[in-house]
Protein backbone atom coordinates (compact mmCIF):
# COMPACT_ATOMS: atom_id res chain seq x y z
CA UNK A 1 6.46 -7.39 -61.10
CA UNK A 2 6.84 -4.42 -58.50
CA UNK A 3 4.89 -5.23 -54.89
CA UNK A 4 3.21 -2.23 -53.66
CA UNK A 5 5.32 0.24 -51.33
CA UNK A 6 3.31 0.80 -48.53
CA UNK A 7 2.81 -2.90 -47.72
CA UNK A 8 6.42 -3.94 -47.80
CA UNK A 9 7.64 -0.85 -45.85
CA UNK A 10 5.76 -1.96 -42.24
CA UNK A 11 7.13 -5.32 -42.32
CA UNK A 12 10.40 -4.29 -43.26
CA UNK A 13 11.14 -1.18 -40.49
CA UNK A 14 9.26 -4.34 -38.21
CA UNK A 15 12.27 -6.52 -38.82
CA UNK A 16 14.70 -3.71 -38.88
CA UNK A 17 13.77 -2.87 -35.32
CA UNK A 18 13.30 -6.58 -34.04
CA UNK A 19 17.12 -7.04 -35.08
CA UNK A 20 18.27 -3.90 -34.69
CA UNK A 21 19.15 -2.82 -37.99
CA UNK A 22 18.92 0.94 -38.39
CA UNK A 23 16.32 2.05 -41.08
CA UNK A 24 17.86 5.27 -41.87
CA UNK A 25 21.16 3.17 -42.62
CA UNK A 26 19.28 0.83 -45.17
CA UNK A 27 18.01 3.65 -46.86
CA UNK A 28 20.92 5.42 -47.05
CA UNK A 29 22.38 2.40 -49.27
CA UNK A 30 19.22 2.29 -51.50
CA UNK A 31 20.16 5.76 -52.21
CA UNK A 32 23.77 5.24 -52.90
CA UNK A 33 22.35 2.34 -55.22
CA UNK A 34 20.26 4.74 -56.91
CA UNK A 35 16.51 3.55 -57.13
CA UNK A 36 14.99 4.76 -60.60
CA UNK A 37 12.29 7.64 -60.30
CA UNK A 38 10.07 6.44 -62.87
CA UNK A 39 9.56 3.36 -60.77
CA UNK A 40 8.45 4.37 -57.47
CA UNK A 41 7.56 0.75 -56.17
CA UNK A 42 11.62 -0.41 -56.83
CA UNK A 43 12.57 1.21 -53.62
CA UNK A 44 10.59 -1.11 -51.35
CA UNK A 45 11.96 -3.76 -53.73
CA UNK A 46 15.57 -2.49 -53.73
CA UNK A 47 15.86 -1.63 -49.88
CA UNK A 48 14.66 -5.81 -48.96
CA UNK A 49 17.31 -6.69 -51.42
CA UNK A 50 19.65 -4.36 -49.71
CA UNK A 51 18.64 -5.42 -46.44
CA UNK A 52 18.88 -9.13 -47.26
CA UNK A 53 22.42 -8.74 -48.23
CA UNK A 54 23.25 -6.71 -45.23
CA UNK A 55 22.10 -9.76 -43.21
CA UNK A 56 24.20 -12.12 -45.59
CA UNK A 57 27.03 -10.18 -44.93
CA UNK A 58 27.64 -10.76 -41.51
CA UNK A 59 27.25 -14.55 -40.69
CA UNK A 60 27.74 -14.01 -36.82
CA UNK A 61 24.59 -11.39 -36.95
CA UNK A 62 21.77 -13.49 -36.11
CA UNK A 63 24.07 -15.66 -33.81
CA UNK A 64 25.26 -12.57 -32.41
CA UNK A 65 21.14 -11.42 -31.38
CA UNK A 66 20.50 -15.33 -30.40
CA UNK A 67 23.64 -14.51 -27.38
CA UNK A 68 21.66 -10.79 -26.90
CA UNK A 69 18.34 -12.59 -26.76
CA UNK A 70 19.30 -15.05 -24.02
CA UNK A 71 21.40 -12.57 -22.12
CA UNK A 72 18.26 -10.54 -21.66
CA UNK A 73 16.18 -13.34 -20.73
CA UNK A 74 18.97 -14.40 -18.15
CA UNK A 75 18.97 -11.27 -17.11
CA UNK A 76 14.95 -10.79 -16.33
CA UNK A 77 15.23 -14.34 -15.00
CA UNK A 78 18.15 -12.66 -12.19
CA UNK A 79 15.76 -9.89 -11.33
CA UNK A 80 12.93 -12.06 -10.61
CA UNK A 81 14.51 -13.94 -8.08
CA UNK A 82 16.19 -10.88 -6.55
CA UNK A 83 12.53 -9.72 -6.20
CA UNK A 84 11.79 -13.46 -4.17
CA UNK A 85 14.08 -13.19 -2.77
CA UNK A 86 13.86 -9.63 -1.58
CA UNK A 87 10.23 -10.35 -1.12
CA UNK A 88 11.37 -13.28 1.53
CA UNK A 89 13.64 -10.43 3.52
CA UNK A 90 10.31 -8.60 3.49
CA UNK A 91 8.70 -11.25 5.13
CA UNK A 92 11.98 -12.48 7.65
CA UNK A 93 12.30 -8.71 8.92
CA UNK A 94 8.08 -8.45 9.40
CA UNK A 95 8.19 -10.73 11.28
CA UNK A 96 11.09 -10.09 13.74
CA UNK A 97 9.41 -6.21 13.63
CA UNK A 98 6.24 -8.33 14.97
CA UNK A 99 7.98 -9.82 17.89
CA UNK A 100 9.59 -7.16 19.07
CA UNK A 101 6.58 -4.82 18.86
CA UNK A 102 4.60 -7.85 20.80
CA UNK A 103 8.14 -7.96 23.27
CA UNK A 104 7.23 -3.80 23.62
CA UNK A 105 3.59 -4.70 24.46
CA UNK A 106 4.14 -7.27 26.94
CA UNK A 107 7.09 -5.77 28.66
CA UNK A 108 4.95 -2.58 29.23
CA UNK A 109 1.89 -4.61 30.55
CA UNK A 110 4.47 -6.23 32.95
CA UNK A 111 5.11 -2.78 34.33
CA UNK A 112 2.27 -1.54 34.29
CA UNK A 113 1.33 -4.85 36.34
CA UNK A 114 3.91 -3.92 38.69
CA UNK A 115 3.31 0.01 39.18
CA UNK A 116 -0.24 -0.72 39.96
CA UNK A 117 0.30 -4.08 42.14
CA UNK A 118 -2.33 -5.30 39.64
CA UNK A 119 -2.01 -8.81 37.98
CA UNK A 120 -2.56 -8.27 34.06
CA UNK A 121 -5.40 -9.94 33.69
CA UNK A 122 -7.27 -7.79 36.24
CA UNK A 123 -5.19 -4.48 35.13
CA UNK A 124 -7.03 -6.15 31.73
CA UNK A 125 -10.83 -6.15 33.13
CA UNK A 126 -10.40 -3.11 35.03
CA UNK A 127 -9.26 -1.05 31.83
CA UNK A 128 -12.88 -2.07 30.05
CA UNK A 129 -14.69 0.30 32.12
CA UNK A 130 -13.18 3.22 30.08
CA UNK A 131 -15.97 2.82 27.98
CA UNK A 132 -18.41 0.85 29.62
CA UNK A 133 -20.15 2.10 33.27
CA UNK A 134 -21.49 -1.96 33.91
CA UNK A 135 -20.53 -5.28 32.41
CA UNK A 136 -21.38 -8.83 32.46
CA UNK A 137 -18.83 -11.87 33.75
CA UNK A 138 -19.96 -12.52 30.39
CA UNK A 139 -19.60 -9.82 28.40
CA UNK A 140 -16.00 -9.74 30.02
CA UNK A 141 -15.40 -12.57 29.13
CA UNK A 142 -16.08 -11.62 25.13
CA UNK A 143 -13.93 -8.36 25.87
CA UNK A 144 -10.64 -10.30 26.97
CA UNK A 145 -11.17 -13.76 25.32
CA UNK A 146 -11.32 -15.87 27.45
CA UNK A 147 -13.70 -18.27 29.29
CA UNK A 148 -16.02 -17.32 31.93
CA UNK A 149 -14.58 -19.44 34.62
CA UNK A 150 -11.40 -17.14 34.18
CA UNK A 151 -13.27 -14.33 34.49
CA UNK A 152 -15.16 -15.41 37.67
CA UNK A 153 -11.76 -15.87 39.12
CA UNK A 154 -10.34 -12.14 38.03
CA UNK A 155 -13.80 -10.34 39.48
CA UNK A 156 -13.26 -11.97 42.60
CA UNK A 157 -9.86 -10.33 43.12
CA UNK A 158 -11.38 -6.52 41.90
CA UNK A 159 -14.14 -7.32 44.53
CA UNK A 160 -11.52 -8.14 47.16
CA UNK A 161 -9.12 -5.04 46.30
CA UNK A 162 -12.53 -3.01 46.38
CA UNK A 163 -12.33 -1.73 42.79
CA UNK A 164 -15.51 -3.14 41.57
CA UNK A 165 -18.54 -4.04 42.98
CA UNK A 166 -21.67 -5.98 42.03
CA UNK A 167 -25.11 -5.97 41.83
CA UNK A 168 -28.60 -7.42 40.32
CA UNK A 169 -29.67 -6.49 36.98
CA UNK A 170 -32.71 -4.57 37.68
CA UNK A 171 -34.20 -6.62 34.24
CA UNK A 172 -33.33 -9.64 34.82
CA UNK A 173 -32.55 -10.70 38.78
CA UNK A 174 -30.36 -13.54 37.54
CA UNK A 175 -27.55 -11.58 36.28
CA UNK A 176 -24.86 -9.52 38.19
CA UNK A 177 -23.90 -6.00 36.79
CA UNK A 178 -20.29 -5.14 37.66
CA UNK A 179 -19.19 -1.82 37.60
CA UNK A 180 -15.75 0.39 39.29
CA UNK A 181 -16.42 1.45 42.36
CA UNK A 182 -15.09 5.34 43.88
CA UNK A 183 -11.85 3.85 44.11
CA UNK A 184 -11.52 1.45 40.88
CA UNK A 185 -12.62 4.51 38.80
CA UNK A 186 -9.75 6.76 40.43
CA UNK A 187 -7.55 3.63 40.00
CA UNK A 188 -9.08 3.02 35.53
CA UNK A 189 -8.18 7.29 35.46
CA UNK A 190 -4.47 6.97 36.96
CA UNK A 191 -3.62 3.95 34.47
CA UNK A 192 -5.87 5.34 32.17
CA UNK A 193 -3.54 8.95 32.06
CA UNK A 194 -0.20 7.36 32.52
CA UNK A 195 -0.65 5.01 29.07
CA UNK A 196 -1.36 7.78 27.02
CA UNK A 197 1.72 9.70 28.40
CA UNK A 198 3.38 6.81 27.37
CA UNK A 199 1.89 7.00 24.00
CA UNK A 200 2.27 10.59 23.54
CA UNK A 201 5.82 10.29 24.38
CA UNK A 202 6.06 7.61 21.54
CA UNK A 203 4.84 9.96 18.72
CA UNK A 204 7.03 12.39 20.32
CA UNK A 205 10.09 10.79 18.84
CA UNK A 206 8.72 11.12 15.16
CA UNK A 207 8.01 14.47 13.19
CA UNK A 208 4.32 15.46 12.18
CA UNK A 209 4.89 13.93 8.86
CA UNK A 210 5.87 10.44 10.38
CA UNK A 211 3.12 9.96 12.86
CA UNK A 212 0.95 10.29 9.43
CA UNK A 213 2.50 7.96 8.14
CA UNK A 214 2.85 5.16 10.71
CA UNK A 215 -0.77 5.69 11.55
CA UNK A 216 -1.61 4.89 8.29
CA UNK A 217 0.52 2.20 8.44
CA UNK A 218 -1.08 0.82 11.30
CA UNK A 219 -4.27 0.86 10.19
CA UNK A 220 -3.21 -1.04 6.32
CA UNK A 221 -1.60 -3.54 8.77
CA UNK A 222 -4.51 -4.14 11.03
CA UNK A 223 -6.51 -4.21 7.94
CA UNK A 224 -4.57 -6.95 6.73
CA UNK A 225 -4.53 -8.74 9.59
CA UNK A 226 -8.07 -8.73 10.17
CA UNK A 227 -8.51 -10.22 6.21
CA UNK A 228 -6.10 -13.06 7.03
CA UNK A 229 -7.55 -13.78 10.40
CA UNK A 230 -11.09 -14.28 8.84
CA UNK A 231 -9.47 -16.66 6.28
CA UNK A 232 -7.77 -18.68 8.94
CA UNK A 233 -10.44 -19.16 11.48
């Protein structure tokens, strides 16, 4: 009894590729054998006899693709952990990148402190008013992050250097409006100008195609950040 042709022929080239036995080469012995014309079905019949004795005739060849097999898995295992542990240099040189980009930020502040014979925290408060002509001890308070009591304490030293000055709320008699005097909004201007000669000078040092890139950069990472902050707190 002769199995149909088409049948046997996927399962067979399946197994010929699985183990790596070439399918031209098995046919090339069924036609050295010499399959008979009148039977068209006995060369799906002769080439799994052929290929059966092929196997038979090398005892190490399964043994052989058991060493191949676990070699391979070995090796996918070794190029997982090189991706950990590349993955945990990632995360070791992010984070030194991180400190000294917050070391860059604070040493600047420190000089800016310094150039202006402002403390921070007021240099801080005084920089708001970029964008906003009055604020609230309160709404300073939001700004900067931190409690009000601080900010009491920072207002009193722009009133005493004359930068800022205060008055009622016109709506609501309660609350004081703070805004820059003549001389805090020359003072906001001058800090203002030299920080983004400072920047400019920093984008200076890369080519148009780099500043594209690190601004994108930027903005993934403070993307990110802002995701993993709202998970935390």
């Amino acid at each position: 009894m002769f199995f149909s042709e088409r049948p046997m022929q996927a399962p067979l080239r399946a197994t010929w590729a699985a183990i790596g036995v070439g399918h031209e080469k098995s046919l090339r012995v069924l036609e050295n054998k010499g399959a008979p014309a009148e039977h068209p079905n006995a060369a799906s019949s002769a080439t799994a006899s052929v290929s059966i004795q092929y196997f038979f005739s090398r005892p190490n060849f399964f043994l052989d693709r058991l060493k191949f097999f676990g070699s391979y898995v070995n090796t996918m295992n070794e190029k997982a952990n090189r991706s950990d542990d590349y993955f945990a240099y990632q995360v070791r040189r992010f984070q030194s990148l991180m400190e000294e980009v917050v070391q860059c930020c604070e040493t600047r502040a420190a000089y800016l402190s310094k150039k202006f014979g402002l403390p921070g925290a007021e240099l801080r408060a005084l920089m708001l008013f970029r964008e906003d002509k009055y604020l609230t001890v309160k709404g300073i308070a939001l700004k900067m992050d931190v409690a009000k009591s601080r900010v009491t304490k920072i207002v009193a030293g722009l009133l005493e250097k004359g930068l800022v000055s205060r008055i009622d709320d016109p709506a609501d008699g309660r609350i004081k409006l703070i805004s820059l005097t003549p001389a805090g909004r020359a003072a906001c201007d001058e800090i203002s100008a030299f920080i983004a000669t400072l920047h400019e000078m920093i984008l200076r040092e890369l080519d148009p195609e780099e500043r594209k890139q690190v601004l994108t950069a930027l903005e993934r990472l403070r993307t990110s950040m802002e995701a993993v902050k709202e998970r935390m707190f």
